[in-house]
N, C-alpha and C. Protein backbone atom coordinates (compact mmCIF):
# COMPACT_ATOMS: atom_id res chain seq x y z
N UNK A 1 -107.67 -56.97 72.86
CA UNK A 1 -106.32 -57.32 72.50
C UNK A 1 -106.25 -57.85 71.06
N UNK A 2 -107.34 -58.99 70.50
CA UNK A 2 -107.24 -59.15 69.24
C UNK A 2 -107.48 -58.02 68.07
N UNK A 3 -107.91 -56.72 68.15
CA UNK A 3 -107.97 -56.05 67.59
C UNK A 3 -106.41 -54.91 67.83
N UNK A 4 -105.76 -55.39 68.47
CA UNK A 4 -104.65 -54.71 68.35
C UNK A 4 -103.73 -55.81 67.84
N UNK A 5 -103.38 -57.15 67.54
CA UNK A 5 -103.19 -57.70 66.97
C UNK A 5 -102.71 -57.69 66.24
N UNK A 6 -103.98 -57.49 65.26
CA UNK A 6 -104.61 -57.38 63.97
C UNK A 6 -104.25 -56.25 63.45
N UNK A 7 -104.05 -55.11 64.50
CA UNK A 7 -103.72 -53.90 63.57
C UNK A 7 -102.15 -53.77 62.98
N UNK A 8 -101.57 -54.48 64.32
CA UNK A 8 -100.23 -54.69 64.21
C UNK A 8 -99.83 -55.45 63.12
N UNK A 9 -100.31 -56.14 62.45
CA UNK A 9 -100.20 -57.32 61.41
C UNK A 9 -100.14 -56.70 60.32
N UNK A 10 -101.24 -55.63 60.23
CA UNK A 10 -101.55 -54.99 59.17
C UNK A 10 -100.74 -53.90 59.09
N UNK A 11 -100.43 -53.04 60.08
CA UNK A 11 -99.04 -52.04 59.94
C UNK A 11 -97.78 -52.56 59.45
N UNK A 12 -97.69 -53.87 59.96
CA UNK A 12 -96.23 -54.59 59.42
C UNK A 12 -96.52 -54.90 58.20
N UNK A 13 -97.63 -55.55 57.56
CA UNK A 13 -97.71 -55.73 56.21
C UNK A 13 -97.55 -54.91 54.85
N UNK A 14 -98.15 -53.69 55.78
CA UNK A 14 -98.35 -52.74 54.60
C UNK A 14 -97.49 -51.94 54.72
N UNK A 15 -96.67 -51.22 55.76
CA UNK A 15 -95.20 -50.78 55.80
C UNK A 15 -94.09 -51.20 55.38
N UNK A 16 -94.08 -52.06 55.49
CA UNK A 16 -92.73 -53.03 55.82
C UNK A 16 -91.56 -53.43 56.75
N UNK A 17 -90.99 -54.25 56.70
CA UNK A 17 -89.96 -54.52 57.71
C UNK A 17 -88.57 -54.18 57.49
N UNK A 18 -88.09 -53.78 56.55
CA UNK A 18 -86.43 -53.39 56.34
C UNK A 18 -85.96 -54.47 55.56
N UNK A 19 -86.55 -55.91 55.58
CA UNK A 19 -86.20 -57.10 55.08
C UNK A 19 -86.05 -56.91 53.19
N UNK A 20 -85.53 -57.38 52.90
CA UNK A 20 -84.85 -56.92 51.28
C UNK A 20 -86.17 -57.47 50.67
N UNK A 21 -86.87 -56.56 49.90
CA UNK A 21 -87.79 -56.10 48.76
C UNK A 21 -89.36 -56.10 49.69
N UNK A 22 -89.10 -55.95 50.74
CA UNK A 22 -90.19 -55.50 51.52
C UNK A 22 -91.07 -53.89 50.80
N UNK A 23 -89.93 -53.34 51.04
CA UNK A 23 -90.79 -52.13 50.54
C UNK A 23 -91.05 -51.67 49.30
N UNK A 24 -90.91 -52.91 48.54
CA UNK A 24 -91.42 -52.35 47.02
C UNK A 24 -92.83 -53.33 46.98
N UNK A 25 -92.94 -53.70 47.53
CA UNK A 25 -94.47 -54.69 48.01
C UNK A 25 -94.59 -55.97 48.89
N UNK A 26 -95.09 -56.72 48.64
CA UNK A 26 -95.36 -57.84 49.59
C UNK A 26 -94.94 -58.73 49.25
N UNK A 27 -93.92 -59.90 50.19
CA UNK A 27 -93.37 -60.98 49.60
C UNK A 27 -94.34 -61.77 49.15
N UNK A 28 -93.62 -62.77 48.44
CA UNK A 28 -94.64 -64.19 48.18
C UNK A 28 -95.36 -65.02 49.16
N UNK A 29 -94.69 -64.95 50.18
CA UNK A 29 -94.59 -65.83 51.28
C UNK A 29 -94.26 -65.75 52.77
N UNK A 30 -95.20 -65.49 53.50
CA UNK A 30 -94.60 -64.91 54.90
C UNK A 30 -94.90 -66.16 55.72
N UNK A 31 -94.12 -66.05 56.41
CA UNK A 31 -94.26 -67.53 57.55
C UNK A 31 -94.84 -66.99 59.29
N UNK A 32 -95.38 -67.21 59.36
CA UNK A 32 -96.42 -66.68 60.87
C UNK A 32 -96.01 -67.99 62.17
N UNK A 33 -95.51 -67.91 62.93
CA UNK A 33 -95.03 -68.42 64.13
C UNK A 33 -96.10 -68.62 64.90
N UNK A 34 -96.18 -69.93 65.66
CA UNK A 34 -97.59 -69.88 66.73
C UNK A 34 -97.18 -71.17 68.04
N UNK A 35 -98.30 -71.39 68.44
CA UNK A 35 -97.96 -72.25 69.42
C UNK A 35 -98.01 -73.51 69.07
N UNK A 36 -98.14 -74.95 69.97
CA UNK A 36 -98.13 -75.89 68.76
C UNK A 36 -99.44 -76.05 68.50
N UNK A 37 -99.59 -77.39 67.26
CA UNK A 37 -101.17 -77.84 67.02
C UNK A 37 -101.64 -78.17 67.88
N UNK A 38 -102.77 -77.49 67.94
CA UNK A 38 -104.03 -77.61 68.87
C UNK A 38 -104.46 -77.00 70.07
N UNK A 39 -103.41 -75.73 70.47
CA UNK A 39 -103.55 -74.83 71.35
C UNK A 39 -104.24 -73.71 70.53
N UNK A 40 -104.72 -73.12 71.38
CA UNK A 40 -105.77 -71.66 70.98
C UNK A 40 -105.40 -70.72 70.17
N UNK A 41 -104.09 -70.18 70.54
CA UNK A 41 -102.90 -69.36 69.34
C UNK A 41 -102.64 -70.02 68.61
N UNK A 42 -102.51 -71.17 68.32
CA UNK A 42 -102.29 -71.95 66.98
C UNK A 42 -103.44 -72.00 66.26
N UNK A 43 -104.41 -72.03 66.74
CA UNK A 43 -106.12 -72.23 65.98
C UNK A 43 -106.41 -70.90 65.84
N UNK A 44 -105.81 -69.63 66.45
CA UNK A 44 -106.12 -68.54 65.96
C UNK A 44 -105.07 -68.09 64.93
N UNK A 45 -103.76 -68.55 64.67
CA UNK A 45 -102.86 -68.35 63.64
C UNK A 45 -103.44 -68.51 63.00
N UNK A 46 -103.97 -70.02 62.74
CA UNK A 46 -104.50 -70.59 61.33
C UNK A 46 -105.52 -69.80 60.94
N UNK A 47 -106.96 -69.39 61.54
CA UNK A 47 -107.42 -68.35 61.07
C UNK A 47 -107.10 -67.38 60.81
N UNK A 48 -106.09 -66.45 60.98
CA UNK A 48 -106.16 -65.13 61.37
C UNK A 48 -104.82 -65.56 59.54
N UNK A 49 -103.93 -66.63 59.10
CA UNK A 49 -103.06 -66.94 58.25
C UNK A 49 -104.41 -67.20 56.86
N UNK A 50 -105.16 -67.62 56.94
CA UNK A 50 -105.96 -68.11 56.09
C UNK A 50 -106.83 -67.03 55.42
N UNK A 51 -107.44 -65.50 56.43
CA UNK A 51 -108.23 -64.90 55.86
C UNK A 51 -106.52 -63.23 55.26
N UNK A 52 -105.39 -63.79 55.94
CA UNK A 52 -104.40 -62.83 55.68
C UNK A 52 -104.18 -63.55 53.90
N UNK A 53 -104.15 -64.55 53.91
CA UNK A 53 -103.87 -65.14 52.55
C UNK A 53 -105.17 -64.39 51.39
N UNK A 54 -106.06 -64.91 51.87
CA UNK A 54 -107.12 -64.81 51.12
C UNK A 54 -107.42 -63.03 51.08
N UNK A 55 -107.15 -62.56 51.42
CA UNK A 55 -107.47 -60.62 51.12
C UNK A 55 -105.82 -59.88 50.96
N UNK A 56 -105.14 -60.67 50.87
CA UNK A 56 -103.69 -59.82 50.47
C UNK A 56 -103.19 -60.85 49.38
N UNK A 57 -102.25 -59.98 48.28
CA UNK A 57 -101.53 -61.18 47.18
C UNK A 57 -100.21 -61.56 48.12
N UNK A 58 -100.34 -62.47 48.78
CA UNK A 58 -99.42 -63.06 49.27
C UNK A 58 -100.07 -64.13 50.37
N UNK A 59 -99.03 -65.33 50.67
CA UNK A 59 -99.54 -66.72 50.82
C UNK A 59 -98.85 -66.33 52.17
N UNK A 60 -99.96 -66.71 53.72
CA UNK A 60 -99.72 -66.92 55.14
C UNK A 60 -99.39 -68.07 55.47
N UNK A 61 -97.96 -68.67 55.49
CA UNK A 61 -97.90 -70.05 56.07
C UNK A 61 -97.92 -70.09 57.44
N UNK A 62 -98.57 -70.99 58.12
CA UNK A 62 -98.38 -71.19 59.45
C UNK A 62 -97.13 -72.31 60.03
N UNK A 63 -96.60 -71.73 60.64
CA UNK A 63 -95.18 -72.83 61.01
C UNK A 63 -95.37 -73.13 62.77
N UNK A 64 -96.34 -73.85 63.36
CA UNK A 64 -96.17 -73.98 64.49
C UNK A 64 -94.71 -74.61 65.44
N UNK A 65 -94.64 -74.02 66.71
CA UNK A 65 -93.42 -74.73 67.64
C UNK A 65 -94.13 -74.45 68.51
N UNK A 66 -92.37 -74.79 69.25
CA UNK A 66 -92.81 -74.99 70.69
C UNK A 66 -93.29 -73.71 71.69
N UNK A 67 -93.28 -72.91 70.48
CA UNK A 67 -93.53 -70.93 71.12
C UNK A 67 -92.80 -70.10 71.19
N UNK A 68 -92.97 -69.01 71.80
CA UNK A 68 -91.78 -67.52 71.12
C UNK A 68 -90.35 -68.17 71.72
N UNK A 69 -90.06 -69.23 72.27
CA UNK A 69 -88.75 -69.08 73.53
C UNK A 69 -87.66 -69.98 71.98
N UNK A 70 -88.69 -70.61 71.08
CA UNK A 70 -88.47 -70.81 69.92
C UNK A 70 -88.14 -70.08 68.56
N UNK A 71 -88.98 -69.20 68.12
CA UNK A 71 -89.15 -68.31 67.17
C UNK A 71 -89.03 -67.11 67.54
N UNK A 72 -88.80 -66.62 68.73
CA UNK A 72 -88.44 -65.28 68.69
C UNK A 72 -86.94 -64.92 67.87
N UNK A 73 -85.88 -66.37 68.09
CA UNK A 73 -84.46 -66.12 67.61
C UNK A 73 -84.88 -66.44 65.71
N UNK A 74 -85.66 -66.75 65.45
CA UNK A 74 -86.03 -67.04 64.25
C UNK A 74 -86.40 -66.00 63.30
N UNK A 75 -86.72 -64.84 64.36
CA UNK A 75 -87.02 -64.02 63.22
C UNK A 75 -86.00 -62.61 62.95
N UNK A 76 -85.10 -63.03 63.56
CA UNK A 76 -83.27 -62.47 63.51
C UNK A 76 -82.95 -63.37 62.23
N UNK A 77 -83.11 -64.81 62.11
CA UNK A 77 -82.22 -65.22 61.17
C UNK A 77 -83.45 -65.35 59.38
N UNK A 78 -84.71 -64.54 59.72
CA UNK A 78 -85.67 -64.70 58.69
C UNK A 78 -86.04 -66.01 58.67
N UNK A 79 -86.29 -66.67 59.25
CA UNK A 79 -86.98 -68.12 59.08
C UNK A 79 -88.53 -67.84 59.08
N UNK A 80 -89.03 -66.92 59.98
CA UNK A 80 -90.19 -66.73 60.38
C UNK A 80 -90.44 -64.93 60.56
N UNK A 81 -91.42 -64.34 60.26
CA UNK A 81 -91.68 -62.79 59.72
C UNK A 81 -92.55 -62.20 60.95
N UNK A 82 -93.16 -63.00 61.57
CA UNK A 82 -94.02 -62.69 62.65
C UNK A 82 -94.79 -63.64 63.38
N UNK A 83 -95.66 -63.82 64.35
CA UNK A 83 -96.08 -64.71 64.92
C UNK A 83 -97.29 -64.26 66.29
N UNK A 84 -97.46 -65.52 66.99
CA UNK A 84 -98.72 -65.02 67.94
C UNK A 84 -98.03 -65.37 69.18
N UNK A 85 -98.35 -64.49 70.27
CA UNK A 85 -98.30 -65.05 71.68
C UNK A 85 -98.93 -64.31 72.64
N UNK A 86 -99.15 -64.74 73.63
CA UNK A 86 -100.17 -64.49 74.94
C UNK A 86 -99.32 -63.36 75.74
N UNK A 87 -100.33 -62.22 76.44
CA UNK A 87 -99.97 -61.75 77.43
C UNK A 87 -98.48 -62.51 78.26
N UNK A 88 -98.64 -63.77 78.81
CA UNK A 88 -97.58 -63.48 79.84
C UNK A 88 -96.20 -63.94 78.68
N UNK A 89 -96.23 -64.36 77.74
CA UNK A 89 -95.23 -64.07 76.66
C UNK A 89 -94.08 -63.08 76.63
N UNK A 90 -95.03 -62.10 76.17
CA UNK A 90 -95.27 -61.11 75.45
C UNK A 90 -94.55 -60.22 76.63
N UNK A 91 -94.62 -60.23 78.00
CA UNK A 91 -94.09 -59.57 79.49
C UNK A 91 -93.14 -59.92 79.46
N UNK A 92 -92.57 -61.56 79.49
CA UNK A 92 -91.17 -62.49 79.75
C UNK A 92 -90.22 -61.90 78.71
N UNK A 93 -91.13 -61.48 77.47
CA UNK A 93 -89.68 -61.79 76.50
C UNK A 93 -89.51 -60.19 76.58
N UNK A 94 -90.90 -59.09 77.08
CA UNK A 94 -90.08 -57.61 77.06
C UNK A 94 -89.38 -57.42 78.18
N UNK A 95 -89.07 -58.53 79.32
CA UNK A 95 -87.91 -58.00 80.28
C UNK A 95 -87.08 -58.74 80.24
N UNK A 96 -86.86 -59.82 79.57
CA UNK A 96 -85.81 -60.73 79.30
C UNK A 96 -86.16 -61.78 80.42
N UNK A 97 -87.04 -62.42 80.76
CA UNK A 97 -86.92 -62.93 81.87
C UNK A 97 -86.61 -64.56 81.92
N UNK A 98 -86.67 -65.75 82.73
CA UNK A 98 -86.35 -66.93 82.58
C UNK A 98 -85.70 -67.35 80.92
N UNK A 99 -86.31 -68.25 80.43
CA UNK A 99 -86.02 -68.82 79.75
C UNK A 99 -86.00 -67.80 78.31
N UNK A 100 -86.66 -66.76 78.29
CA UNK A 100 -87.03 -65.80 77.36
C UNK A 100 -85.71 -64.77 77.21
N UNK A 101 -84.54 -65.01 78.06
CA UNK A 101 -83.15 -64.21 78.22
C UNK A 101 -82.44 -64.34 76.68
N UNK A 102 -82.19 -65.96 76.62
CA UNK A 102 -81.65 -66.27 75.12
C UNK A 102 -82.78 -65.75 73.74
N UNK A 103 -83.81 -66.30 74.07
CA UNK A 103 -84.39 -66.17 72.94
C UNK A 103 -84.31 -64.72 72.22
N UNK A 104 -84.39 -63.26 73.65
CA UNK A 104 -84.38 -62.31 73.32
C UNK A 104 -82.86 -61.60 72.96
N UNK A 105 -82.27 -62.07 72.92
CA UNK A 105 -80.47 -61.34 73.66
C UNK A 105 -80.19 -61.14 72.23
């Protein structure tokens, strides 16, 4: 799974997103969504933000919350460009389910 990830990260990076001056290169600054400090997706943001910084010209900030039921609406209004979450996430928010209804709608 982390190698699909990763690939995904890298298709969005190097494609682009539709977001204004995406496709003439890479912003300054992308903001990466995770879980909070000190959970496992947050300690893998920070790695996975740190070696994205360091091999692309552009700076990976990590913006932890409370998780996608958070930042999924965030990245409708550009606050946040992409982010990490787990299998059962990742299920809730592709059927709209509990609490994942708003975040996705």
């Amino acid at each position: 799974m982390t190698l699909f990830v990763l690939m995904g990260i890298m298709i969005f990076l190097l494609a682009g997103s539709g977001r204004e001056g995406m496709g003439q290169g890479l912003p300054k600054i992308l903001n990466l969504a995770t879980h909070p400090i000190g959970t496992l997706l947050n300690t893998f943001g920070t790695g996975l933000a740190t070696v994205l910084s360091k091999h692309l010209p552009t700076s990976v900030k990590v913006m932890p919350t409370t998780g996608p039921t958070e930042w999924l609406p965030m990245i409708i209004s550009g606050e946040v460009d992409f982010g990490i979450l787990n299998n059962w996430d990742a299920k809730n928010g592709r059927y709209g389910r509990e609490e994942y209804k708003l975040a996705t709608a």
